[in-house]
N, C-alpha and C. Protein backbone atom coordinates (compact mmCIF):
# COMPACT_ATOMS: atom_id res chain seq x y z
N UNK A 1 10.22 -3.98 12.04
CA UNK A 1 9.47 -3.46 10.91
C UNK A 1 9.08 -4.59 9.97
N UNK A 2 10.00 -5.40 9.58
CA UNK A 2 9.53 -6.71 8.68
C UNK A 2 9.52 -8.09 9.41
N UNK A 3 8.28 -8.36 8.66
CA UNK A 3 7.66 -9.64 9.33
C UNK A 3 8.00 -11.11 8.46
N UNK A 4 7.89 -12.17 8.65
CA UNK A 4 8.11 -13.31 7.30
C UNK A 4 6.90 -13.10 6.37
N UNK A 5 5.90 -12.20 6.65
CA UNK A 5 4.81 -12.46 6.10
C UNK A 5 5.16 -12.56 4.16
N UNK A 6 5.91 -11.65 3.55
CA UNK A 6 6.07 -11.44 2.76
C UNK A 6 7.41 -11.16 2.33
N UNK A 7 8.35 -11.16 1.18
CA UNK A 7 9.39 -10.54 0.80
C UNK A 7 9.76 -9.37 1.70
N UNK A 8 11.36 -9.56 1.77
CA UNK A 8 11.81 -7.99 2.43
C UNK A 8 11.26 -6.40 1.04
N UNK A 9 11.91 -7.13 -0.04
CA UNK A 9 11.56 -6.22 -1.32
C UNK A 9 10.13 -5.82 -1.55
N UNK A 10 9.41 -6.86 -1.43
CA UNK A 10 7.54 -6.72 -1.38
C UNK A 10 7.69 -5.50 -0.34
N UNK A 11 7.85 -5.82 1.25
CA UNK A 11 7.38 -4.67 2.19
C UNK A 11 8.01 -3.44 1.98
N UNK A 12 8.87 -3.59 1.80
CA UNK A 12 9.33 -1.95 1.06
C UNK A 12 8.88 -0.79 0.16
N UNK A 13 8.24 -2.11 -1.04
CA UNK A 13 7.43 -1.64 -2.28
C UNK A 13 5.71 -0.81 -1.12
N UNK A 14 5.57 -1.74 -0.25
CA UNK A 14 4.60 -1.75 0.32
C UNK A 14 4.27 -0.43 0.94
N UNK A 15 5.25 -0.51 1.82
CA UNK A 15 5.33 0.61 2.82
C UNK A 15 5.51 2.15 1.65
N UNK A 16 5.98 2.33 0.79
CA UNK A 16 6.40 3.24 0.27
C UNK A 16 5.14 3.88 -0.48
N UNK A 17 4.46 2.51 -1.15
CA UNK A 17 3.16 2.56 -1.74
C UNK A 17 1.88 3.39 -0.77
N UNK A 18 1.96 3.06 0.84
CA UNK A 18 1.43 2.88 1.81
C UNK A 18 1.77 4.79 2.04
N UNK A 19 2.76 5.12 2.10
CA UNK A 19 3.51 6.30 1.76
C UNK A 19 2.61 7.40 1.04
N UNK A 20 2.80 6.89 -0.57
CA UNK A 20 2.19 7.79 -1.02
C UNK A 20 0.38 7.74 -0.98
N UNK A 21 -0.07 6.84 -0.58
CA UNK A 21 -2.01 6.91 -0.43
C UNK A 21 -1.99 7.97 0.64
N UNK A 22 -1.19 8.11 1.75
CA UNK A 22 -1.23 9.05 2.94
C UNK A 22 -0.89 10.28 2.62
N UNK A 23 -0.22 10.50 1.57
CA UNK A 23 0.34 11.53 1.31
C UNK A 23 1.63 11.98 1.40
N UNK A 24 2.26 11.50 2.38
CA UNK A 24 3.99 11.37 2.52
C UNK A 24 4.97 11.95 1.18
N UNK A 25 4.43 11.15 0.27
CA UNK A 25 5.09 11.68 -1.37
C UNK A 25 3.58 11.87 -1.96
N UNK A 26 3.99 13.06 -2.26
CA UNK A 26 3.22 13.59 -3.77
C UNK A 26 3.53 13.14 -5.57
N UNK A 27 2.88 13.45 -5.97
CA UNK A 27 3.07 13.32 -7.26
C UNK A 27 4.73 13.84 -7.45
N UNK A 28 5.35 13.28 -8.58
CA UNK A 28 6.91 13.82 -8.87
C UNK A 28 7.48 14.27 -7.58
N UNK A 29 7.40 13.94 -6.91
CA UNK A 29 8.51 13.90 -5.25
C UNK A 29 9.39 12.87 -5.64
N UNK A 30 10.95 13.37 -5.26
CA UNK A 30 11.72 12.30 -5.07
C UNK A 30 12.03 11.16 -4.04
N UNK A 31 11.88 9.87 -4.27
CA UNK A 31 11.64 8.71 -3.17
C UNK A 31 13.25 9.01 -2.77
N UNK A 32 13.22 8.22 -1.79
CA UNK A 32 14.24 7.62 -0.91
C UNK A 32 14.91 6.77 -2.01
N UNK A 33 16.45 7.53 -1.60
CA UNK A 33 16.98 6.22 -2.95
C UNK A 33 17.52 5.04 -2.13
N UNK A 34 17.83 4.09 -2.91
CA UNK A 34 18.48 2.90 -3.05
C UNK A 34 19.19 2.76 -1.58
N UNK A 35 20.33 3.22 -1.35
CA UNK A 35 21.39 3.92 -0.49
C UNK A 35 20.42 3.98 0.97
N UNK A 36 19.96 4.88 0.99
CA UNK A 36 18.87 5.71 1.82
C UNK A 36 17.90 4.53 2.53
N UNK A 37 17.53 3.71 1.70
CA UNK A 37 16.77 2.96 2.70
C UNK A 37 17.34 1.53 3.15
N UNK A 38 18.13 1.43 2.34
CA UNK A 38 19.32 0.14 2.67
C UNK A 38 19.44 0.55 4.12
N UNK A 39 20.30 1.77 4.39
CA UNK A 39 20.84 1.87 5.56
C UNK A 39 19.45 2.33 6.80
N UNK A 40 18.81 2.96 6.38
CA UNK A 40 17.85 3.07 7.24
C UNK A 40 17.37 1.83 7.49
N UNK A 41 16.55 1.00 7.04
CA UNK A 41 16.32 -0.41 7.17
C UNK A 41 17.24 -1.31 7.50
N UNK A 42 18.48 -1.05 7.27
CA UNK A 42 19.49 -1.80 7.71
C UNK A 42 19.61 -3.38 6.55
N UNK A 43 19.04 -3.29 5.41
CA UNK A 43 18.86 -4.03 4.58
C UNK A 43 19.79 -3.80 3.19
N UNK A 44 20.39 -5.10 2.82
CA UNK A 44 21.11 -5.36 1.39
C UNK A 44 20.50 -4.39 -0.07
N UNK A 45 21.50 -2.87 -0.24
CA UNK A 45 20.85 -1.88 -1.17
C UNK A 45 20.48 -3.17 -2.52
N UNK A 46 20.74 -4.31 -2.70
CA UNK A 46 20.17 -5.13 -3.94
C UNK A 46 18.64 -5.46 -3.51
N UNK A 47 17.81 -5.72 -2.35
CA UNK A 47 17.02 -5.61 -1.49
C UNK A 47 16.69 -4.17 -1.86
N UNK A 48 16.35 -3.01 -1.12
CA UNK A 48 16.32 -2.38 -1.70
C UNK A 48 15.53 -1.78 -3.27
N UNK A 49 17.08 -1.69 -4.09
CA UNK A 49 16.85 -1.56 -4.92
C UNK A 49 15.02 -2.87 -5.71
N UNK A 50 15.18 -3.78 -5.79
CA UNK A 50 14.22 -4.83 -5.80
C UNK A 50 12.84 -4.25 -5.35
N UNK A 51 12.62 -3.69 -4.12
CA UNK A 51 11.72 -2.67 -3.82
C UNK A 51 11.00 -1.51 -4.69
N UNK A 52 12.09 -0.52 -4.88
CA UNK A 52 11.74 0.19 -5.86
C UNK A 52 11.32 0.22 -7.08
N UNK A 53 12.46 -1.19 -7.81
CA UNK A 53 12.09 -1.54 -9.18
C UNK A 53 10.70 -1.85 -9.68
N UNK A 54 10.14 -2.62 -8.25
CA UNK A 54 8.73 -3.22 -8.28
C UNK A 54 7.66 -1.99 -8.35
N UNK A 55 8.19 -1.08 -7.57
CA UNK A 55 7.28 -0.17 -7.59
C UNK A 55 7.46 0.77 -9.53
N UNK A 56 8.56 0.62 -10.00
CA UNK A 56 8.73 1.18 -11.19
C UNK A 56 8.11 0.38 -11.97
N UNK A 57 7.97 -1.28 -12.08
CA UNK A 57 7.57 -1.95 -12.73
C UNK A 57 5.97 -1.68 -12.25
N UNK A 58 5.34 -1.50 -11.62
CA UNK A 58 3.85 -0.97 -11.32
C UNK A 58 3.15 0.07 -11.81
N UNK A 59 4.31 1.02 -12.27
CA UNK A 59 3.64 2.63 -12.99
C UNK A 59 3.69 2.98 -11.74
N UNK A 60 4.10 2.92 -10.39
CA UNK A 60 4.31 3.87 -9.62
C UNK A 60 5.16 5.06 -8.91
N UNK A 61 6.46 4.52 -9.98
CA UNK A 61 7.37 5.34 -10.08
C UNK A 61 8.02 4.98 -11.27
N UNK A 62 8.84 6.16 -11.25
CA UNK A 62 9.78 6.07 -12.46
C UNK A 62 11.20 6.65 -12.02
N UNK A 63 12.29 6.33 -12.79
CA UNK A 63 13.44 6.59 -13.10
C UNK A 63 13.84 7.89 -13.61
N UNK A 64 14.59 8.71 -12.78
CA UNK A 64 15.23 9.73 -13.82
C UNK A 64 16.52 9.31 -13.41
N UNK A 65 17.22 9.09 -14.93
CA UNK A 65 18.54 8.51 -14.80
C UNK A 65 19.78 9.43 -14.27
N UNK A 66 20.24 8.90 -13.10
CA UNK A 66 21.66 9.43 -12.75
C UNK A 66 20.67 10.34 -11.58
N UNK A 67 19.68 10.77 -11.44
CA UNK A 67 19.02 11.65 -10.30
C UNK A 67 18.63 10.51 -9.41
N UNK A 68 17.42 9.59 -9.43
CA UNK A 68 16.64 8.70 -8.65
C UNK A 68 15.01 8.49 -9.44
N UNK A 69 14.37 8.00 -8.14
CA UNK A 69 13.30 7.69 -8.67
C UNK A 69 12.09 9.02 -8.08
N UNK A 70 11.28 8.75 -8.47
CA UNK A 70 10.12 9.14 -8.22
C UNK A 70 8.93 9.34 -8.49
N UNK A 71 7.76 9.94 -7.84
CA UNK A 71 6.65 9.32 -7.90
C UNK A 71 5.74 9.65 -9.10
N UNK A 72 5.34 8.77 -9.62
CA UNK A 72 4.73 9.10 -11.10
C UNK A 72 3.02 9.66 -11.11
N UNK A 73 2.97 11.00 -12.46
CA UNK A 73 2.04 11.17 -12.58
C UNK A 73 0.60 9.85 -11.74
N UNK A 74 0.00 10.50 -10.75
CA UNK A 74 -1.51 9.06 -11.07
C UNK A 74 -1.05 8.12 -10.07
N UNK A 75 -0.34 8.53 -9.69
CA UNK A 75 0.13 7.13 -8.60
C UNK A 75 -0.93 7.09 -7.33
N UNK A 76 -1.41 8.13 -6.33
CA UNK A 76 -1.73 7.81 -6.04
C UNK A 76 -3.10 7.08 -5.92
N UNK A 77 -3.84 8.19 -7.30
CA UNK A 77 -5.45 7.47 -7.95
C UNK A 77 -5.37 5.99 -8.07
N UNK A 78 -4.10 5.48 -8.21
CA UNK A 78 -4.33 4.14 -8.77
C UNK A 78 -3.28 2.88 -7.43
N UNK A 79 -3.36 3.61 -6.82
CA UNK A 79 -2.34 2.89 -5.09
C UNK A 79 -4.00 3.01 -4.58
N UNK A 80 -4.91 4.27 -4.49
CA UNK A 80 -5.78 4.52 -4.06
C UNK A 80 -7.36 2.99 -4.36
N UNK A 81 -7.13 3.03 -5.44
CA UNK A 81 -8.34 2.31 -6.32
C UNK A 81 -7.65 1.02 -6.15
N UNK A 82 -6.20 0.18 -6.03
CA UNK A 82 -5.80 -0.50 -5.71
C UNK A 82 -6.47 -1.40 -4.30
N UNK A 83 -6.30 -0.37 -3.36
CA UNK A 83 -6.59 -0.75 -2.06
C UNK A 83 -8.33 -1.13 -1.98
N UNK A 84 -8.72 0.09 -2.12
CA UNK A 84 -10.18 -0.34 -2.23
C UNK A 84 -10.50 -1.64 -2.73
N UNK A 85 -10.30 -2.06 -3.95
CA UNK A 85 -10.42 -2.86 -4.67
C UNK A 85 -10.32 -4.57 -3.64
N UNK A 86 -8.99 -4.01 -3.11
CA UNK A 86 -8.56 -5.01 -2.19
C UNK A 86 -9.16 -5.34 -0.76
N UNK A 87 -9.57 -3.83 -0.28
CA UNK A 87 -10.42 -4.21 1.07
C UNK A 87 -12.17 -4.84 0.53
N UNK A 88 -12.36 -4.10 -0.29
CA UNK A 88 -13.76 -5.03 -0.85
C UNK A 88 -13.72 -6.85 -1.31
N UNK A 89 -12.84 -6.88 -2.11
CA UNK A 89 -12.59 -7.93 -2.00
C UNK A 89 -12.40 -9.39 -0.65
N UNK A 90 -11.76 -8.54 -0.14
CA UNK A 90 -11.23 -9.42 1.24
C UNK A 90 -11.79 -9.20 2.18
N UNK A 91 -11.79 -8.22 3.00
CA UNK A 91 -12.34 -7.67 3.83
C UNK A 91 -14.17 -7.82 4.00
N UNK A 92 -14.87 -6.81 3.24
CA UNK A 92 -15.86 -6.43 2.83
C UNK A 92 -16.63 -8.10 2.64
N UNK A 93 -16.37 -9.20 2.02
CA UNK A 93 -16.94 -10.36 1.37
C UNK A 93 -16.80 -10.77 2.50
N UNK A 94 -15.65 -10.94 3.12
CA UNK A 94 -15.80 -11.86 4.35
C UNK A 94 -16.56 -11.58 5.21
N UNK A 95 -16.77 -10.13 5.44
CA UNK A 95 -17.33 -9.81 6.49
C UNK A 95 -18.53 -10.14 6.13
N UNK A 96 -19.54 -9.90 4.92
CA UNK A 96 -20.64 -9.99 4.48
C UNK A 96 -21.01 -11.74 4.81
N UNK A 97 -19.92 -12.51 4.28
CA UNK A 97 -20.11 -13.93 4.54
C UNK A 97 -20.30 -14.59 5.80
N UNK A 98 -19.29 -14.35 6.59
CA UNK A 98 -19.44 -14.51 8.25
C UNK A 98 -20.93 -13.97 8.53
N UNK A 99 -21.41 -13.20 8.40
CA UNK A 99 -22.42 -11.93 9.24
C UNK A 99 -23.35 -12.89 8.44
N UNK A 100 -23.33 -13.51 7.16
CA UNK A 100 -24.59 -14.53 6.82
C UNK A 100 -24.44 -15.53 7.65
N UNK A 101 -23.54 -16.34 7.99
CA UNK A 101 -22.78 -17.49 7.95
C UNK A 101 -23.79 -17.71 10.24
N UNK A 102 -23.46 -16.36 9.99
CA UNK A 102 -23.98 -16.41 11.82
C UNK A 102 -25.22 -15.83 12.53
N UNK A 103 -26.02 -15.81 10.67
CA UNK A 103 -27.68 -15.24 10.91
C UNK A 103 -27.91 -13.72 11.21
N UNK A 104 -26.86 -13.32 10.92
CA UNK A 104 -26.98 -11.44 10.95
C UNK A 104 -27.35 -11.09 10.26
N UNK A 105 -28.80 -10.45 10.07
CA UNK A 105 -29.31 -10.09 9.16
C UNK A 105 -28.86 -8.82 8.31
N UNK A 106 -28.43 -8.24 7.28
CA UNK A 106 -28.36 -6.75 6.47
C UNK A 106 -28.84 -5.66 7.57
N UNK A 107 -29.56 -5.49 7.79
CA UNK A 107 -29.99 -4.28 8.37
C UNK A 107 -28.82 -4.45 10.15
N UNK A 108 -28.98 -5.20 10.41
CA UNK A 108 -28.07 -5.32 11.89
C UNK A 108 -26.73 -5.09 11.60
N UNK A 109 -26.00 -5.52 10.53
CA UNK A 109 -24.98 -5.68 10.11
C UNK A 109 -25.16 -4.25 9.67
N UNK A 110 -25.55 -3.36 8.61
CA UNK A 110 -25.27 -2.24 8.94
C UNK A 110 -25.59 -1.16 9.94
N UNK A 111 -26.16 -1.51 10.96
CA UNK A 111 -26.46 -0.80 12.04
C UNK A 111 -25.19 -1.26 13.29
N UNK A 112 -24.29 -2.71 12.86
CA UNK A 112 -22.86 -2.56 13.57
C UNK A 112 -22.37 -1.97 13.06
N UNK A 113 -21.75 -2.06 11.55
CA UNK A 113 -20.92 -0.97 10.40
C UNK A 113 -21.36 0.54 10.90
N UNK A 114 -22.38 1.25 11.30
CA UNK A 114 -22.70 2.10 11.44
C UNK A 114 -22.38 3.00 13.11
N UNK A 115 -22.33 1.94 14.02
CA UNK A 115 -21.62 2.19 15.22
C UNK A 115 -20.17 2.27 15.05
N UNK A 116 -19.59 1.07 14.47
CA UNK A 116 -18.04 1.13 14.42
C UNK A 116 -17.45 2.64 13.47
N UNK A 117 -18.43 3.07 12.51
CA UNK A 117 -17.82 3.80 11.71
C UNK A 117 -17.06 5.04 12.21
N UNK A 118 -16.38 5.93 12.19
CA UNK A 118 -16.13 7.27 12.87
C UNK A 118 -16.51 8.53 12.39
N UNK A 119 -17.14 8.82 13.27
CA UNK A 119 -17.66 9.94 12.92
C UNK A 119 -17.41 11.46 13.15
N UNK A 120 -16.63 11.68 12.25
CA UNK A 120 -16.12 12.36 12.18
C UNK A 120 -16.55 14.17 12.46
């Protein structure tokens, strides 16, 4: 499940984040505590915990003390607008850049975008 790519604590935050855009947790659902994913992951609950905090320190969850955490009002509008943000950025530019970079004109380039897309 974890790669060197990033922190063990980052992919946790990640995956959980990854969680609620899918729907997995709803709004005010209680996460997986501390405990809970230590052992499932097989990872140090200070690890762990580090995970979650990040996600509390994000506005994506919160603390109810002595219960656990869970998922805060808006979380996913803003995990949601997060990502986007991020595939346009990265994704989206590069692709636009390459596809200049190798004489693909706009219209071809969305007439590949337009094959690959699914249609649902």
């Amino acid at each position: 499940m974890f790669d060197d790519s990033k922190p063990i604590f980052q992919q946790i935050a990640d995956t959980i984040a990854n969680d609620i855009v899918r729907g997995t947790y709803n709004e005010e659902d209680h996460l997986p505590s501390t405990n809970e994913l230590a052992v499932f992951y097989r990872i140090n609950p200070a690890t762990a915990a580090k995970g979650l905090n990040l996600l509390v320190d994000q506005g994506i969850a919160y603390k109810k003390r002595g219960i656990g955490m869970f998922v805060a009002p808006g979380a996913r509008r803003v995990l949601h607008d997060r990502k986007k943000n991020e595939l346009i950025a990265t994704n989206v530019q590069q692709l636009v850049h390459d596809a200049h970079a190798l004489g693909i004109d706009l219209e071809a380039l969305i007439t590949l975008i337009t094959q690959e897309y699914p249609h649902d």
